[in-house]
N, C-alpha and C. Protein backbone atom coordinates (compact mmCIF):
# COMPACT_ATOMS: atom_id res chain seq x y z
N UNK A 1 19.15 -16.84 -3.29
CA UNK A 1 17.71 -16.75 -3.24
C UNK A 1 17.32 -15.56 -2.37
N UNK A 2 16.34 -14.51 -2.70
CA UNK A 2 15.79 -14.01 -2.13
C UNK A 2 15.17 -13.70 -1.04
N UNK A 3 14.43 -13.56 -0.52
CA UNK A 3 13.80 -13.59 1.07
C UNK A 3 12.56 -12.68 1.08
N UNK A 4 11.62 -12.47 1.46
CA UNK A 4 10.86 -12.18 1.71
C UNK A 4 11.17 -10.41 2.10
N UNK A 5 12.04 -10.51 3.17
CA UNK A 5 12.47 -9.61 3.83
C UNK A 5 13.25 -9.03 3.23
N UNK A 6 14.02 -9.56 2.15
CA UNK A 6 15.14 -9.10 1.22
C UNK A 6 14.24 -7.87 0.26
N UNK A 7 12.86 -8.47 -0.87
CA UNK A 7 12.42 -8.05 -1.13
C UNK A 7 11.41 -6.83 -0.52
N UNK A 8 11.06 -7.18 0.69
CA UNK A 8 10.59 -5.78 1.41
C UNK A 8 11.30 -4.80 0.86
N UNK A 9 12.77 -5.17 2.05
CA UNK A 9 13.73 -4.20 2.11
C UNK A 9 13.95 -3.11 0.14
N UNK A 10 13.99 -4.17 -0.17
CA UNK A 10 13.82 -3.27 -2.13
C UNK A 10 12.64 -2.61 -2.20
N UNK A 11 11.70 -2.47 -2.01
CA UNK A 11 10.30 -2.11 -2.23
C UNK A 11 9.62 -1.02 -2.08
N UNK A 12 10.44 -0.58 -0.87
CA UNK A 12 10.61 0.71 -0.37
C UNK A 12 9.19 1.27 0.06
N UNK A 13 8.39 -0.31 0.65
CA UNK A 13 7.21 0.32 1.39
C UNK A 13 7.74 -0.52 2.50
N UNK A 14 6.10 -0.42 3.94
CA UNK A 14 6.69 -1.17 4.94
C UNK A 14 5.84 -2.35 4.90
N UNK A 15 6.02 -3.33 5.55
CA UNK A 15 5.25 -4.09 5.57
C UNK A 15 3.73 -4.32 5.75
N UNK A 16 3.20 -3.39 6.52
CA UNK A 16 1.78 -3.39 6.32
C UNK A 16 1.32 -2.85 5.07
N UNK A 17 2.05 -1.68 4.26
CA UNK A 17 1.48 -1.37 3.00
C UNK A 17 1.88 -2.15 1.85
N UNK A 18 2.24 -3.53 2.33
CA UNK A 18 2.87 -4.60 1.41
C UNK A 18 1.64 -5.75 2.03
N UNK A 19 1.06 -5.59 3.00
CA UNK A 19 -0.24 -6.60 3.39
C UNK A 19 -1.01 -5.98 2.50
N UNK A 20 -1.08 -4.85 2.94
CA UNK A 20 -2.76 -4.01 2.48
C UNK A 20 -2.66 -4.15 0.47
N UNK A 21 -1.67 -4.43 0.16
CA UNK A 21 -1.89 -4.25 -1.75
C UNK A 21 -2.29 -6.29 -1.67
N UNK A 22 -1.68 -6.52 -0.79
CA UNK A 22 -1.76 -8.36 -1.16
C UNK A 22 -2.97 -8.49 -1.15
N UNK A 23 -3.56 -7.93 0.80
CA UNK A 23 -5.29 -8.06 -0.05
C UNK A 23 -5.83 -7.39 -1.08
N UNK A 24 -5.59 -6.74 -1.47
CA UNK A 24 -6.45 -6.05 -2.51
C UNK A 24 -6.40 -6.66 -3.79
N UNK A 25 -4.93 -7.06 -3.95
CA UNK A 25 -4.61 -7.88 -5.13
C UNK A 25 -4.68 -9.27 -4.94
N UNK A 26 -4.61 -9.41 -4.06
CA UNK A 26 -5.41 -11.15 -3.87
C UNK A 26 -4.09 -11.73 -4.15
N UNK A 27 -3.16 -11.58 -4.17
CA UNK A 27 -1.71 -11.91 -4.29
C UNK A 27 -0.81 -12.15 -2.95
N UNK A 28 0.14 -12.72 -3.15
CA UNK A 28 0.95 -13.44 -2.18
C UNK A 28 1.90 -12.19 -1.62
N UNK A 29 2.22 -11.83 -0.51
CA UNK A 29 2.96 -10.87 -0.08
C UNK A 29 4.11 -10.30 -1.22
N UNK A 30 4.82 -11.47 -1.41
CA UNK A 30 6.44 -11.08 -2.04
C UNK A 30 5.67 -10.68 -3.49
N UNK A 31 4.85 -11.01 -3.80
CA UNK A 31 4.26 -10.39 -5.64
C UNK A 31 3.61 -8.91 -4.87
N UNK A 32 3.02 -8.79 -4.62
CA UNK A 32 2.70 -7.43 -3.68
C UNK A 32 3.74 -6.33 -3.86
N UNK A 33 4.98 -6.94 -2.93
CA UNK A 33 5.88 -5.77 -2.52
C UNK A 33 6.48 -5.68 -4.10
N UNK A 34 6.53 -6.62 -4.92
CA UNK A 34 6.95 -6.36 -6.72
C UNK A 34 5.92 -5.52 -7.23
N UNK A 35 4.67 -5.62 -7.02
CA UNK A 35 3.71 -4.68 -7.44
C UNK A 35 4.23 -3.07 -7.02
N UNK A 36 4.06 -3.03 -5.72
CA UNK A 36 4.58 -2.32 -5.05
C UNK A 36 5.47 -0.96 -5.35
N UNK A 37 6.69 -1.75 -5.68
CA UNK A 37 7.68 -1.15 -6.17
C UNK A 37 7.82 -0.60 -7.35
N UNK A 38 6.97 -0.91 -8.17
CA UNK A 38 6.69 -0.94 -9.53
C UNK A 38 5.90 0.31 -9.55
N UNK A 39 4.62 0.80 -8.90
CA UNK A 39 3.99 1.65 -8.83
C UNK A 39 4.58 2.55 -8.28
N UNK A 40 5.20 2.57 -7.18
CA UNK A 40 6.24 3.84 -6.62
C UNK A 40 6.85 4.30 -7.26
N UNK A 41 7.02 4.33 -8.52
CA UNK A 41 8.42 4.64 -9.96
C UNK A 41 7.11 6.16 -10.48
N UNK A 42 5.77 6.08 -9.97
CA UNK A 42 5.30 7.09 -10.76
C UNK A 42 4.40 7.90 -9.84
N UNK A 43 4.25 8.52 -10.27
CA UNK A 43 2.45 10.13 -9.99
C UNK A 43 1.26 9.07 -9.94
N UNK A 44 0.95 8.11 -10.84
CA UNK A 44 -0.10 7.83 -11.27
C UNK A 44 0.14 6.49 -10.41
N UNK A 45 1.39 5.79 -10.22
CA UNK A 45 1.02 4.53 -9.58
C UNK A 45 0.75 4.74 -8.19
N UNK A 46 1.38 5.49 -7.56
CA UNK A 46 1.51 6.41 -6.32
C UNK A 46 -0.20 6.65 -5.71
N UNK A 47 -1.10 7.25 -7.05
CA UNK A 47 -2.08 7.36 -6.51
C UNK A 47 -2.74 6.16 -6.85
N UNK A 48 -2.61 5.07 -7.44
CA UNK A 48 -3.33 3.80 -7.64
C UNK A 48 -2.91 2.84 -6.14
N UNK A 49 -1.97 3.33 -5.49
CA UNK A 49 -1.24 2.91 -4.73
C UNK A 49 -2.26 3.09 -3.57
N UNK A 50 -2.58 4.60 -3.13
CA UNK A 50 -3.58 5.30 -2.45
C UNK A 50 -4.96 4.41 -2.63
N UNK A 51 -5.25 4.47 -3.74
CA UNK A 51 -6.91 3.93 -4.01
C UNK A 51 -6.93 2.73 -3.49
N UNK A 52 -5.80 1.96 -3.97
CA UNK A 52 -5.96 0.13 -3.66
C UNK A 52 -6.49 -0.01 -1.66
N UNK A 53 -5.50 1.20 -0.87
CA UNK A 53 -5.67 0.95 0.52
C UNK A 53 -7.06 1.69 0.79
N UNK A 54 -7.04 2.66 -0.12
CA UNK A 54 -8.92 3.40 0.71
C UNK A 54 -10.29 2.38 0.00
N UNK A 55 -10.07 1.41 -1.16
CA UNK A 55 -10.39 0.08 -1.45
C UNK A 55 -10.64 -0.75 0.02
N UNK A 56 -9.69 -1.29 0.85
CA UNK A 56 -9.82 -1.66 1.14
C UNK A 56 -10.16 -1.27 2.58
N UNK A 57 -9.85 0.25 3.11
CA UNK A 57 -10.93 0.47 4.18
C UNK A 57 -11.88 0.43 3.95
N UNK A 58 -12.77 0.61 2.87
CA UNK A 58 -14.11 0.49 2.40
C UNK A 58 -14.51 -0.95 2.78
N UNK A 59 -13.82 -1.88 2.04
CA UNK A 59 -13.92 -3.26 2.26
C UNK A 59 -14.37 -3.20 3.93
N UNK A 60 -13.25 -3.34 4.38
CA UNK A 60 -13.35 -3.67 5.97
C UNK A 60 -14.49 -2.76 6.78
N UNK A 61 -14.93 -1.65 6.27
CA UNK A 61 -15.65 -0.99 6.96
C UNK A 61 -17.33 -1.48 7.06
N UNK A 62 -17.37 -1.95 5.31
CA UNK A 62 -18.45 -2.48 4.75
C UNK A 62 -19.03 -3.41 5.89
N UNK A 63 -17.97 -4.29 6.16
CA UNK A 63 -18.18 -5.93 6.80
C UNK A 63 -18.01 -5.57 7.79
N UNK A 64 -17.71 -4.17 8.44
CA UNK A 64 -17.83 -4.22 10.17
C UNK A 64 -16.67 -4.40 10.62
N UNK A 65 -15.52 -4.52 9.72
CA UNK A 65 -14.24 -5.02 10.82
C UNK A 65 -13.40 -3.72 11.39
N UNK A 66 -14.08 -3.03 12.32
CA UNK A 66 -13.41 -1.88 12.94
C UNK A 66 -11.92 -1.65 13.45
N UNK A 67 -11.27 -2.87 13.85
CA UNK A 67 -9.93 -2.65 13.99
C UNK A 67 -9.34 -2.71 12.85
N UNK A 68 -9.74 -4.11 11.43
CA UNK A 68 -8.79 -3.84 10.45
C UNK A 68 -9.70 -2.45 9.84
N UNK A 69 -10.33 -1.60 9.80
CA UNK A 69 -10.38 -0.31 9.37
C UNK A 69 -9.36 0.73 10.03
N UNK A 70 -9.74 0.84 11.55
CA UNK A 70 -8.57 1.44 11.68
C UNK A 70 -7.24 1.71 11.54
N UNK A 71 -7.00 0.29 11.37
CA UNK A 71 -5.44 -0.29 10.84
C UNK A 71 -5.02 0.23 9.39
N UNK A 72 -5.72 0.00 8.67
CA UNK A 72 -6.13 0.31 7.12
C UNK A 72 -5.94 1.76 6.97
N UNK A 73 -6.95 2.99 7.86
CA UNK A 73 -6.56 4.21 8.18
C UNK A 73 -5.17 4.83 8.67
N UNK A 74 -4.78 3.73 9.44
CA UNK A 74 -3.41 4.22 10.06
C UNK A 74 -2.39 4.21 8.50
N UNK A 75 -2.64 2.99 7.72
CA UNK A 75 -1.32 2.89 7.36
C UNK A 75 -1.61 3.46 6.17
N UNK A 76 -2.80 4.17 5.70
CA UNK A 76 -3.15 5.51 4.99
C UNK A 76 -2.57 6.55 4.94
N UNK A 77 -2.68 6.60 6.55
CA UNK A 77 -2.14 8.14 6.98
C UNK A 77 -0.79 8.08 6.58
N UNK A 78 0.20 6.96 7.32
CA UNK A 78 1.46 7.15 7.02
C UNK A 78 2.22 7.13 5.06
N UNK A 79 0.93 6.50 4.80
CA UNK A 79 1.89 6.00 3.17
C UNK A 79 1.54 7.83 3.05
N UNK A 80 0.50 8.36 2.94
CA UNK A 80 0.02 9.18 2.25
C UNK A 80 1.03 10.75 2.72
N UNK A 81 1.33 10.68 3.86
CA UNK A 81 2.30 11.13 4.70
C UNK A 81 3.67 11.33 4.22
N UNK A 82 4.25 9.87 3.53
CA UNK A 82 5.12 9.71 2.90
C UNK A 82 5.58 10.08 1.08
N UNK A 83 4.01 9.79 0.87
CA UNK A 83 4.01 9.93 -0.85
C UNK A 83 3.05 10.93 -1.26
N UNK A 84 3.40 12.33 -0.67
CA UNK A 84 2.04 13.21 -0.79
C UNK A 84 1.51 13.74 -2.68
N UNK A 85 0.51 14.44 -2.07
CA UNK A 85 0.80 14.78 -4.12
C UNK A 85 1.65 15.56 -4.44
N UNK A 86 1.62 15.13 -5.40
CA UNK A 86 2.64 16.36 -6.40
C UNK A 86 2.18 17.77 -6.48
N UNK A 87 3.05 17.95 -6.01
CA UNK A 87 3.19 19.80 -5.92
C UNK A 87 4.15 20.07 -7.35
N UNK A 88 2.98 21.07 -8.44
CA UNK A 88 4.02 21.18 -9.31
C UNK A 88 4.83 22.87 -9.22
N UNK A 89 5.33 22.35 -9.93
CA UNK A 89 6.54 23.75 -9.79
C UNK A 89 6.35 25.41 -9.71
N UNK A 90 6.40 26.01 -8.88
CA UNK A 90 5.76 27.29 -8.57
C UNK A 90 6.70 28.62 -9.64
């Protein structure tokens, strides 16, 4: 059986950018990090990937929740950091 942590570890995000798709998708962590992983395979999921978390700074910003915005920003910076755009071939 699987694990939670097992599946992280496959997913190849970190755990907060495996919170931040659950809320958005209203889904249970471990379906998340399957979402997750699934979208990282492309250009296009990559940036659906992007939208779902600036989704949800919007959310949190809307309602005032200034730390989960910042939080939300942080782990922006880093996914986006990590999965920049595509630079095509010069």
């Amino acid at each position: 059986m699987l694990t939670f942590n097992d599946c992280l570890s496959l997913s190849d995000l970190t755990e907060e950018e495996v919170v931040a798709i659950s809320e958005h998708e209203r889904c249970a962590d471990i379906v998340a990090a399957e979402i997750g992983h699934a979208l990282l395979q492309s250009e296009q999921g990559i940036t659906k990937l992007k939208r779902f978390i600036l989704d949800d700074i919007a959310h949190a910003r809307a309602l005032g929740y200034r730390r989960k915005t910042a939080w939300l920003e942080e782990v922006y910076r880093r996914f986006d950091a990590t999965h920049p755009p595509h630079q095509p071939a010069a």
